[in-house]
Protein backbone atom coordinates (compact mmCIF):
# COMPACT_ATOMS: atom_id res chain seq x y z
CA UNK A 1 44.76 80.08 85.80
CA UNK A 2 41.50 82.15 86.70
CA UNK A 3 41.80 85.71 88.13
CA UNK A 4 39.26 87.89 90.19
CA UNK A 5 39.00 91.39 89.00
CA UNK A 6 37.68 94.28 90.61
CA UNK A 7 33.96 93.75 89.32
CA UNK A 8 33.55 89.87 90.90
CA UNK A 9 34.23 88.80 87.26
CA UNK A 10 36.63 85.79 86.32
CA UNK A 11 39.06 86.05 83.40
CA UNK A 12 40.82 82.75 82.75
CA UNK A 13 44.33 82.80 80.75
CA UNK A 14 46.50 79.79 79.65
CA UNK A 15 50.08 79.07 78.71
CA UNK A 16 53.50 80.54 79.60
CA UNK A 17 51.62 84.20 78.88
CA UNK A 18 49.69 83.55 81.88
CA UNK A 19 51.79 87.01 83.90
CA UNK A 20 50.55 89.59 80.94
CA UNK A 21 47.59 90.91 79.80
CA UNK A 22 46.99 91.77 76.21
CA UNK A 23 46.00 95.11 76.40
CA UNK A 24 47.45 98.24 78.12
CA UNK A 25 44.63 99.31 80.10
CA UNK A 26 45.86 100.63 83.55
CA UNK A 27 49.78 100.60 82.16
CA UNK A 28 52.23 103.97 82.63
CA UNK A 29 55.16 103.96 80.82
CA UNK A 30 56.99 105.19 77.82
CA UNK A 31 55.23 103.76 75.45
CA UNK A 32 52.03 104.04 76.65
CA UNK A 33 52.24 108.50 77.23
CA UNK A 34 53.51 108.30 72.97
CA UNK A 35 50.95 106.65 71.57
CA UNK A 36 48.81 105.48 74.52
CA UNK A 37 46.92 102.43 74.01
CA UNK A 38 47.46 102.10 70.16
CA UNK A 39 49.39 98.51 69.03
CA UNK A 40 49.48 98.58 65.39
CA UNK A 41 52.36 98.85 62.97
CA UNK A 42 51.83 102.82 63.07
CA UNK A 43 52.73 102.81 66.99
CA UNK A 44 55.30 100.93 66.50
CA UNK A 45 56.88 102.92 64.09
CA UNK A 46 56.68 105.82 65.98
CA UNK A 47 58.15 104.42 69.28
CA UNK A 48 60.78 103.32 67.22
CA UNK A 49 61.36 106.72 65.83
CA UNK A 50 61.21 108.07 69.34
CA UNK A 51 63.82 105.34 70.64
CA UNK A 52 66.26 105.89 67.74
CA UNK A 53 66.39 109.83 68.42
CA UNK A 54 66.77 109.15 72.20
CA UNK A 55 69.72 106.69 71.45
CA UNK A 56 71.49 109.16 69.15
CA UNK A 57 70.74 111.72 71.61
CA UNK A 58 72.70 109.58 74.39
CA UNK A 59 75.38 109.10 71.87
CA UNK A 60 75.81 112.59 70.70
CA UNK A 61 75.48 113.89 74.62
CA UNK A 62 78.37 110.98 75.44
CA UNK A 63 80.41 112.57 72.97
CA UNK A 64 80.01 116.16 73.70
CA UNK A 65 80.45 115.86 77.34
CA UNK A 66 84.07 113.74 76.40
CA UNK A 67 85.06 116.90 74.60
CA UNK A 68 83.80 119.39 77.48
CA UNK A 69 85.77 117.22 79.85
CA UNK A 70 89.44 118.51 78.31
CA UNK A 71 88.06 122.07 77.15
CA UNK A 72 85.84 123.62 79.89
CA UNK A 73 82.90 126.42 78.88
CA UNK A 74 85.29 129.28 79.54
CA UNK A 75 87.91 127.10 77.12
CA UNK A 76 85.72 126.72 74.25
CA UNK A 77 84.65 130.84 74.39
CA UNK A 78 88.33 131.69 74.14
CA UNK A 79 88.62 129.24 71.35
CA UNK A 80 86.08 131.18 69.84
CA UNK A 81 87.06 134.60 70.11
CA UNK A 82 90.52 134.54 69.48
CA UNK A 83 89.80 133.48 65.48
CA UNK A 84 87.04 136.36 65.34
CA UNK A 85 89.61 138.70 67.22
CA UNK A 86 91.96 137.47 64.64
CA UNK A 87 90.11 138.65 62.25
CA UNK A 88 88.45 141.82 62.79
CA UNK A 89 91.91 143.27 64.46
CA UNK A 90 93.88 142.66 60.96
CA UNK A 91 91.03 143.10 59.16
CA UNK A 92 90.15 146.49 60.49
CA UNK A 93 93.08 147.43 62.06
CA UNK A 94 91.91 147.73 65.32
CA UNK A 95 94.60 147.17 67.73
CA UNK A 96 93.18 146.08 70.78
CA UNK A 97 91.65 143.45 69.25
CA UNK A 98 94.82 142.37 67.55
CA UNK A 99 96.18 142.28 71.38
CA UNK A 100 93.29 140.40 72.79
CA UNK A 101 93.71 138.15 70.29
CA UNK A 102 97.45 137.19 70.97
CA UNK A 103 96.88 137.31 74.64
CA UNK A 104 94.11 134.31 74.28
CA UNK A 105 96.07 132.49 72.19
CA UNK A 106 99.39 132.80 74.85
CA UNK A 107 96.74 131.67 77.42
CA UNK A 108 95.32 128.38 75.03
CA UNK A 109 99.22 127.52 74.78
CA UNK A 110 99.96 127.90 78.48
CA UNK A 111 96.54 125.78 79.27
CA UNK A 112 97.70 123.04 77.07
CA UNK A 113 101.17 122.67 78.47
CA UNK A 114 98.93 121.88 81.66
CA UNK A 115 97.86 118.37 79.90
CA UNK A 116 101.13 117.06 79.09
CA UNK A 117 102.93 114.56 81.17
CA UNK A 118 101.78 111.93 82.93
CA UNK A 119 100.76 111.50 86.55
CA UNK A 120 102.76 108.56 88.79
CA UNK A 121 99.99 107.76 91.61
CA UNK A 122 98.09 105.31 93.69
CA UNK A 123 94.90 106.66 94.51
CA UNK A 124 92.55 104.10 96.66
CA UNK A 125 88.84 104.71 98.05
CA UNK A 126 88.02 103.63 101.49
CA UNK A 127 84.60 103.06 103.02
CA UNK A 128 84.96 102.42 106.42
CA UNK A 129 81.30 101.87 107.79
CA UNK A 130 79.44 100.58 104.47
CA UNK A 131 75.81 100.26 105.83
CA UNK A 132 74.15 103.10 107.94
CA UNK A 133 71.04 104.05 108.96
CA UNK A 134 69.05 107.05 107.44
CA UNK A 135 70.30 110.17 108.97
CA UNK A 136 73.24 108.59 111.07
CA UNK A 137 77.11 110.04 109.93
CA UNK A 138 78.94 108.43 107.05
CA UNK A 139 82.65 109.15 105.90
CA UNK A 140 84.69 107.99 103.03
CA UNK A 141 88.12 108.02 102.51
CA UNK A 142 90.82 109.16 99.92
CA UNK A 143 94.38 107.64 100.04
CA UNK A 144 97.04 108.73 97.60
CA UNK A 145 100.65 107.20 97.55
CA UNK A 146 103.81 108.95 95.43
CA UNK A 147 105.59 105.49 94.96
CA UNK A 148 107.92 107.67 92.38
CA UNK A 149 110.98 108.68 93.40
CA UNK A 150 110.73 113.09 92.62
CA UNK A 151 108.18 114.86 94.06
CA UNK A 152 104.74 115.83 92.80
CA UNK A 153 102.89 119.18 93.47
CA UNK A 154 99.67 119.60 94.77
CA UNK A 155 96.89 117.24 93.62
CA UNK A 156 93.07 118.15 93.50
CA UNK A 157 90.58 115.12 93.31
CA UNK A 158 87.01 114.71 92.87
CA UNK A 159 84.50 111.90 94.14
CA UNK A 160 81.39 111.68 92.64
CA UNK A 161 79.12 111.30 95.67
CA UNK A 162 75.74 110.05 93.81
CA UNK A 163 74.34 112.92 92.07
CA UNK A 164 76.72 114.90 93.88
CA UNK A 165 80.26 115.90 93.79
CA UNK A 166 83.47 115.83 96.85
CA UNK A 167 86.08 118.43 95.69
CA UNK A 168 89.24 117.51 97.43
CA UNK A 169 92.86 119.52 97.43
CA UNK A 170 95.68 117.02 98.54
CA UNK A 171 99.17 118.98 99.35
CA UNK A 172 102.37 118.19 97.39
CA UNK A 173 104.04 114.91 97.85
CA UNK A 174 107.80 113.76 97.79
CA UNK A 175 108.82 110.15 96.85
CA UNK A 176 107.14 107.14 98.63
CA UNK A 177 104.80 109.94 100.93
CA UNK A 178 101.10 109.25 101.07
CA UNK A 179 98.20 111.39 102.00
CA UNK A 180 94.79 110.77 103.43
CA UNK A 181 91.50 112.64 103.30
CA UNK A 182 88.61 111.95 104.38
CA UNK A 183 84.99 113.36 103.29
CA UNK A 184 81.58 113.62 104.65
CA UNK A 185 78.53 111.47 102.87
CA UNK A 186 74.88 112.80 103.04
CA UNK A 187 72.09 110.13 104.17
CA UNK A 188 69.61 112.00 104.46
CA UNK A 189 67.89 109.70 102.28
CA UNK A 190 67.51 105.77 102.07
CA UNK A 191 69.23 104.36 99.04
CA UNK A 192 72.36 103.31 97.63
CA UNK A 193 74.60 105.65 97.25
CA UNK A 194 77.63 105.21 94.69
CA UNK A 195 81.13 106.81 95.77
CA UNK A 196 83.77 106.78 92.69
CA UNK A 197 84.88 106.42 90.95
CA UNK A 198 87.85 108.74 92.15
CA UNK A 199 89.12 110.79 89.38
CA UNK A 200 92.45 113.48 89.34
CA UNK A 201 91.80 116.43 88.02
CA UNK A 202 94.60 118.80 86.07
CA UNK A 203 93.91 122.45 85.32
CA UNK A 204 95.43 125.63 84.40
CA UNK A 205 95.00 128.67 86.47
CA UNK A 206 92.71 130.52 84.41
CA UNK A 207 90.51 127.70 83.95
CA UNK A 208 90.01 126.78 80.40
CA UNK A 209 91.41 123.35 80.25
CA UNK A 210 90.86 120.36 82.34
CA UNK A 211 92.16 116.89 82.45
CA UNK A 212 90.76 113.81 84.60
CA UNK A 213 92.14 110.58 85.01
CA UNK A 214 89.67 108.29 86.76
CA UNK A 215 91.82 106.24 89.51
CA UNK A 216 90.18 103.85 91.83
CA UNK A 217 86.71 101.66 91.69
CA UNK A 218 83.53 102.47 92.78
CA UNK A 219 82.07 101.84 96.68
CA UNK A 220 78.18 101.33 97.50
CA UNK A 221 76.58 102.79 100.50
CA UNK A 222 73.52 101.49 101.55
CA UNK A 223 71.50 103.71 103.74
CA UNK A 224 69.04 101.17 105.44
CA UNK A 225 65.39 102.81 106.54
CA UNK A 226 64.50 103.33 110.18
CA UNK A 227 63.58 99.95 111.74
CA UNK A 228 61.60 99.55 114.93
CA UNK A 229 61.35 96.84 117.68
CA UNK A 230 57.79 95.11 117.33
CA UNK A 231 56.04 92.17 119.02
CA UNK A 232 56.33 88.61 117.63
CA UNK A 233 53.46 88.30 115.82
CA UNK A 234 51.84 84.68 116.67
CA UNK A 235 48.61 84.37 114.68
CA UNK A 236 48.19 82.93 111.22
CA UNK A 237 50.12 79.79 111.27
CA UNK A 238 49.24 76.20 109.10
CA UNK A 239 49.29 73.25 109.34
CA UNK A 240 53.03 71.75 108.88
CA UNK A 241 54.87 68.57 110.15
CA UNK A 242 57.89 70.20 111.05
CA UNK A 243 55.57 72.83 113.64
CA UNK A 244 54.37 72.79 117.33
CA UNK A 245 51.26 71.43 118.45
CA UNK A 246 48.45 73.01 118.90
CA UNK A 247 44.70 72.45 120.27
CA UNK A 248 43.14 72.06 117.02
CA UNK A 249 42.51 68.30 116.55
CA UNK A 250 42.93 66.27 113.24
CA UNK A 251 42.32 63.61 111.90
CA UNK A 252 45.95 62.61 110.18
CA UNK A 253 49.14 64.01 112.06
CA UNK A 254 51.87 63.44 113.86
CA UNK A 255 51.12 64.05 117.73
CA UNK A 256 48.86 61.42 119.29
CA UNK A 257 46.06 62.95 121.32
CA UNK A 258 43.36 60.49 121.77
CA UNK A 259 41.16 57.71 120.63
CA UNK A 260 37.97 57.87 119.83
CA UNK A 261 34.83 56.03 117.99
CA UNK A 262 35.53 55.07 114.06
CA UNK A 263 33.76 57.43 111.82
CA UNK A 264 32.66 56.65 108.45
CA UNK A 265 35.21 57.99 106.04
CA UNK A 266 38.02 57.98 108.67
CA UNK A 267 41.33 56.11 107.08
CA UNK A 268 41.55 52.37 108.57
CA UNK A 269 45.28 52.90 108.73
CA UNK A 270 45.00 54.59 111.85
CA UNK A 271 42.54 52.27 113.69
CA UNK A 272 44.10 51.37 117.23
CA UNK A 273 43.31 47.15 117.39
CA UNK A 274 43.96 46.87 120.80
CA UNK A 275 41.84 49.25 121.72
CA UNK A 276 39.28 47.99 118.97
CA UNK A 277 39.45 44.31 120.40
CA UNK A 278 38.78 45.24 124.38
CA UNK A 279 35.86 47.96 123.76
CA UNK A 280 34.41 45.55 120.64
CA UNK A 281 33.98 48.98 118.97
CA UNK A 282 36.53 50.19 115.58
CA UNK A 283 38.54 52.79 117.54
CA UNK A 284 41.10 55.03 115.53
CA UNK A 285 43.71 57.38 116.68
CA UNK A 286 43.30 61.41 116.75
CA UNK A 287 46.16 63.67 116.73
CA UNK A 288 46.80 67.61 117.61
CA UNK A 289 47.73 69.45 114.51
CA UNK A 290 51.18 71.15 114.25
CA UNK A 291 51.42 74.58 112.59
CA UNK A 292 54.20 76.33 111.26
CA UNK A 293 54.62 80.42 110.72
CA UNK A 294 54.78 81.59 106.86
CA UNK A 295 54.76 85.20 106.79
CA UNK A 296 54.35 87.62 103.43
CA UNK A 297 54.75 90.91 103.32
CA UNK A 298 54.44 92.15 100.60
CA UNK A 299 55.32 96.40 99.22
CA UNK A 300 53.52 98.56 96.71
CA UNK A 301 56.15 100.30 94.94
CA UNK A 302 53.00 102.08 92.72
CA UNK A 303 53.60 105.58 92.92
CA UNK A 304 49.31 105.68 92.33
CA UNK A 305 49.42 104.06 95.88
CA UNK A 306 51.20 107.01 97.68
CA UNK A 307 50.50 110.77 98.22
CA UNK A 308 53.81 111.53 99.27
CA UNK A 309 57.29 110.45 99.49
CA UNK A 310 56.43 110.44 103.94
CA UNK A 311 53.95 107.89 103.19
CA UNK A 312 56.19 106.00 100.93
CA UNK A 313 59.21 106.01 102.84
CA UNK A 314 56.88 105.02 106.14
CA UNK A 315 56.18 102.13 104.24
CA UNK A 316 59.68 100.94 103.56
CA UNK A 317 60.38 101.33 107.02
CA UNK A 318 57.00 99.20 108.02
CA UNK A 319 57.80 96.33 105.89
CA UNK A 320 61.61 96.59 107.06
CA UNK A 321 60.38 96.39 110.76
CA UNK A 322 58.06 93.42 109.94
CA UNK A 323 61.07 91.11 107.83
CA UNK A 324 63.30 92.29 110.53
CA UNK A 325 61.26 90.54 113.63
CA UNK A 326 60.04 87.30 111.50
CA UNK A 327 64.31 86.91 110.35
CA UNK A 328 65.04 87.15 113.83
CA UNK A 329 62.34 84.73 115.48
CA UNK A 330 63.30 82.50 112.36
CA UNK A 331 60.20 82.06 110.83
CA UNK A 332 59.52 81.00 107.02
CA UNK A 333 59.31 84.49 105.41
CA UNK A 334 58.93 85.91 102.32
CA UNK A 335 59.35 89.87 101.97
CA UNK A 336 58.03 90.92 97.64
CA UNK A 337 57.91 94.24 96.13
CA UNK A 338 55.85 95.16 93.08
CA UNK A 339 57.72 95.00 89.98
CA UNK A 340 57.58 97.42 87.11
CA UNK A 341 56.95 97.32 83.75
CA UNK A 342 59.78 98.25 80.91
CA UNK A 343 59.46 102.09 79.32
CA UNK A 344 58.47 100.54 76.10
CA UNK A 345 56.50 97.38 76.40
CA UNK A 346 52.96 96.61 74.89
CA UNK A 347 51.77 95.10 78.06
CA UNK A 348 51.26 95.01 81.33
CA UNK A 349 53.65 93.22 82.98
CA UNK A 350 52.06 90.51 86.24
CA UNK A 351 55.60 89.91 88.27
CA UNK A 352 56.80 90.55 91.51
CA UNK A 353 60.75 91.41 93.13
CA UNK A 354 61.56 89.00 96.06
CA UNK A 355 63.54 90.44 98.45
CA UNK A 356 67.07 88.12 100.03
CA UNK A 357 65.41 87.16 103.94
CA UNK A 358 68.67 84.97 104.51
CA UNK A 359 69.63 87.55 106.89
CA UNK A 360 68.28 90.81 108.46
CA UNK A 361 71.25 93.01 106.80
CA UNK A 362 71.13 91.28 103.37
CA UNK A 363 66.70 91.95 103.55
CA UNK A 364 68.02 95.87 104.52
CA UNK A 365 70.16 96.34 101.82
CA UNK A 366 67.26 95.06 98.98
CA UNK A 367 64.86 97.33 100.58
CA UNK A 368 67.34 100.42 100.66
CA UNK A 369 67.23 100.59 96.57
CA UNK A 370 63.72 100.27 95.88
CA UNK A 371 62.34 103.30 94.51
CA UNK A 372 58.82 104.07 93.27
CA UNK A 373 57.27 103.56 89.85
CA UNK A 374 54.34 104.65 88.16
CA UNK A 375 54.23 101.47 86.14
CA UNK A 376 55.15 99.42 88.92
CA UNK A 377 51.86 96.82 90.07
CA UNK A 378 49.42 98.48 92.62
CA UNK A 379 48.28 96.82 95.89
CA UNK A 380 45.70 94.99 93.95
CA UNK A 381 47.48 93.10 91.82
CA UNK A 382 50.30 92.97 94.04
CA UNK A 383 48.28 91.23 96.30
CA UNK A 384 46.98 88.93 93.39
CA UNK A 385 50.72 87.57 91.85
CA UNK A 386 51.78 87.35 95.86
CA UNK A 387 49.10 84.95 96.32
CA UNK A 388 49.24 82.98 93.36
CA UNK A 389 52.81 82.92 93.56
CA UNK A 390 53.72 82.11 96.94
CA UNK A 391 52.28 78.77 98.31
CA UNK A 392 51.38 77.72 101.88
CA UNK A 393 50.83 81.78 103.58
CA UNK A 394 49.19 81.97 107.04
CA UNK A 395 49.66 85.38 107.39
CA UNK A 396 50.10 88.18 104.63
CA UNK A 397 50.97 92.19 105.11
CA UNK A 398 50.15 94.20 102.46
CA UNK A 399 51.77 97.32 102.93
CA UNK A 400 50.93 100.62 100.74
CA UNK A 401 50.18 104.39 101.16
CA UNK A 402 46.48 106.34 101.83
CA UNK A 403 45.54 106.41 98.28
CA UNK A 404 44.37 102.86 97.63
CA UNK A 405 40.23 102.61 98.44
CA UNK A 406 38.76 99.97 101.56
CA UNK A 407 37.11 98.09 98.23
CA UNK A 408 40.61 98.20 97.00
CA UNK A 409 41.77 96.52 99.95
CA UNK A 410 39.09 94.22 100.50
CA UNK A 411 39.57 93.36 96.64
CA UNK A 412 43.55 92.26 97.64
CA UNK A 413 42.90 90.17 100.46
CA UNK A 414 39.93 88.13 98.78
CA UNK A 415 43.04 86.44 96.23
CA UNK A 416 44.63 84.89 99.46
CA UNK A 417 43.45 81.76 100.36
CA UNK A 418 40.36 81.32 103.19
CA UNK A 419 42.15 80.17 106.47
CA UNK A 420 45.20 83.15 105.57
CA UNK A 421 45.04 86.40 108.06
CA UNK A 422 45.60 89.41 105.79
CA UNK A 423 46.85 92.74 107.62
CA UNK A 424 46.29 95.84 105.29
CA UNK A 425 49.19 98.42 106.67
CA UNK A 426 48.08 101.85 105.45
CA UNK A 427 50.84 104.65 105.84
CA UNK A 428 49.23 108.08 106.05
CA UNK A 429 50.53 110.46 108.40
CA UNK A 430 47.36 113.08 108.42
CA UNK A 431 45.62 110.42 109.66
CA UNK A 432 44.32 109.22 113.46
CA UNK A 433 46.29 105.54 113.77
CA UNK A 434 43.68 102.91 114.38
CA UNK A 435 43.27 99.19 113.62
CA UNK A 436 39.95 98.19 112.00
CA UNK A 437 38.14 94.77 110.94
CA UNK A 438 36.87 95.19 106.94
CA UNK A 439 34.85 91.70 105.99
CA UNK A 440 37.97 89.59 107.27
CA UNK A 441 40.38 92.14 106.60
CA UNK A 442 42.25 93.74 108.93
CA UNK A 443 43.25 97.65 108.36
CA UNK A 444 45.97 98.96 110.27
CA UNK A 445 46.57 103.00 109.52
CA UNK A 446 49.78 104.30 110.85
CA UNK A 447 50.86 108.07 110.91
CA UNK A 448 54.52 106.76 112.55
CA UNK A 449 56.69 103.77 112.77
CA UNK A 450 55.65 103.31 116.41
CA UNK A 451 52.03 103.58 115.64
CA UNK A 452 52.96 99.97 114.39
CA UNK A 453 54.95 98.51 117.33
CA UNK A 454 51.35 99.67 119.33
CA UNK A 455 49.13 98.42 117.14
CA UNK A 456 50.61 94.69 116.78
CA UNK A 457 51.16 94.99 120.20
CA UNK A 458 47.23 95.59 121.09
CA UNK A 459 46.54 93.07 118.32
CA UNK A 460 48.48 90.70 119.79
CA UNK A 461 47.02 91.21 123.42
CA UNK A 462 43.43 90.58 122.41
């Protein structure tokens, strides 16, 4: 397989190694900001050393935060001071001390009758409305059933809420009662959110102890991004059997449009002899050639692509727009996002995500979880697995931020095919919207998601 790079030269790689590179030129990751571009045994010894520390670092924070989930900060001072009070009241004969001492260790007892005894409930997590749009409400729901027979006191539980936290305080509840509470979710922010999993929490008064007993599963939100109407796009299609017709005349098809004089080279199986025997001239048939729609669009996820998380997030919502319309006028589409390449690899990994396009919500929720990467593939090469990867494009998006250069660009859309119409969608808000023509390419900068509803629409007009 031969690639283009940026310079107009050819490299030419063989074999199921074909997607990498053997070098770590142009690579961010892990690996890569330890030792940088350095491969021997030496590097590898040393990222190994790094990864082992990390590991026991996980293992040794896994641990700790088990024991601070029982004995809380304020716990593990008093357990602290009460030995020390211990000791210097007795030993010195102070007797305040000796009283501080007793009254911590009264207050350790009382905390640890909190923990004992077990807690009889059904605790479920609802999620009434699980896909929203950025920025429109979202609500969540805790149910808790007593299905004992005495009565429980007041319960308090917590819902992890993605990075953040729901506090809840349920009242008391006699035998076979239930309770319902309901919480707000922030989406101010595309993504998938995690709710759960739902945990009761058990403390004493003064705080030192804790207990928490996780209850019910986990529920995913997905925040779609803003979507906008746009025009059916209608240029870029190729030929296909299973198309419409079109004025373009061929040679080998399957609509009849005419006959006319044999040709050398034509193929004798389509010589009309009827019409061959009365003119006393080889006549052969013509057809119309029938074109189907295969659209790409394809999304940098290269943080080196983007100024800002606006531009980024513009993006998102560009390429979501653009699935959106081909899924509903049921054209062949295929929607790609730049894969990334692990923390600690050696090379450069050549792959790209495909996105689900079996339906418009399925396409939403892919696109809601992907997040930038700074060893993710630019527009560039992007551009260059999309191509190479996906067979039979007439037209191909290629949607990124400001940051990528018009050679850039033009570099992209020269690894498509000749005959495919590449649209260059450049995100940049500080920028006047406009639609350009770069040696075949076409640029289309948008500041706003309806800067692209007007643009295809003038596109589509001339």
């Amino acid at each position: 397989m031969t690639y283009r790079t940026d310079s107009g030269r050819t490299s030419r790689s063989t074999g199921p190694r074909s997607e990498t590179v053997s070098s770590t030129q142009g690579l961010t990751n892990a690996r890569t900001r330890i030792v940088g571009d350095r491969t021997g045994a030496g590097a590898d010894a040393v990222v190994g050393i790094v990864r082992l520390l990390r590991l026991a670092r996980e293992r040794v924070g896994a641990h700790a935060r088990r024991a601070a989930s029982v004995v809380t900060p304020l716990g593990w001072t008093a357990l602290a001071v009460v030995p020390a009070a211990f000791l210097a009241g007795y030993g010195f004969g102070l007797q305040e001390l000796v009283v501080v001492a007793w009254l911590g260790l009264v207050l350790l007892v009382v905390g640890a009758l909190y923990l004992i005894g077990r807690l009889t409930v059904d605790v479920d997590l609802d999620l009434p409305a699980p896909r929203v749009t950025v920025g429109d409400p979202a609500e969540g729901e805790v149910i808790v059933r007593n299905p004992a027979r005495r009565a429980i006191l007041g319960l308090t539980v917590e819902i992890p809420v993605g990075r953040g936290l729901a506090e809840l305080a349920l009242p008391g509840l006699r035998g076979g009662a239930e309770a319902r509470r309901r919480f707000v979710v922030p989406t101010a922010r595309r993504g998938v959110i995690e709710l759960g999993p739902v945990r009761s929490v058990r403390a004493d008064p003064i705080g030192l102890v804790r207990r928490e007993v996780v209850w019910a599963g986990s529920r995913s939100l997905y925040v779609h991004p803003h979507t906008i109407a746009i025009p059916s796009t209608s240029t870029g299609f190729i030929r296909d059997l299973e198309g419409s017709p079109t004025r373009d005349l061929s040679s080998a098809d399957v609509s009849f449009h005419a006959l006319r004089e044999y040709s050398p080279g034509d193929d004798r199986r389509y010589i009309h002899w009827k019409s061959t025997a009365k003119t006393g001239t080889y006549m052969v048939r013509q057809f119309e050639e029938t074109r189907r729609s295969h659209l790409v669009v394809a999304l940098s996820l290269a943080t080196g692509d983007y100024a800002t998380e606006d531009e980024f997030e513009l993006a998102v919502s560009a390429a979501a727009s653009l699935g959106a319309r081909a899924i509903r006028d049921t054209r062949t589409l295929s929607v790609v996002a730049s894969e990334r390449t692990p923390e600690f690899a050696k090379r450069k990994v050549f792959a790209v995500r495909t996105l689900s396009t079996v339906t418009r919500t399925r396409l939403l929720d892919d696109l809601a979880g992907v997040e930038q990467a700074d060893s993710a593939l630019g527009v560039v090469d992007l551009a260059r697995v999309t191509a190479t990867k996906i067979g039979g494009v007439s037209v191909a998006f290629l949607v990124c931020g400001s940051l990528p250069t018009p050679a850039q660009l033009r570099t992209a859309s020269a690894f498509f095919p000749i005959g495919v119409e590449v649209v260059a969608i450049v995100c940049d808000p500080d920028t006047v919207p406009g639609l350009r023509q770069v040696a075949g390419l076409r640029v289309l900068t948008i500041g706003y998601l309806a800067d692209l509803q007007k643009a295809l629409a003038r596109s589509a007009a001339t």
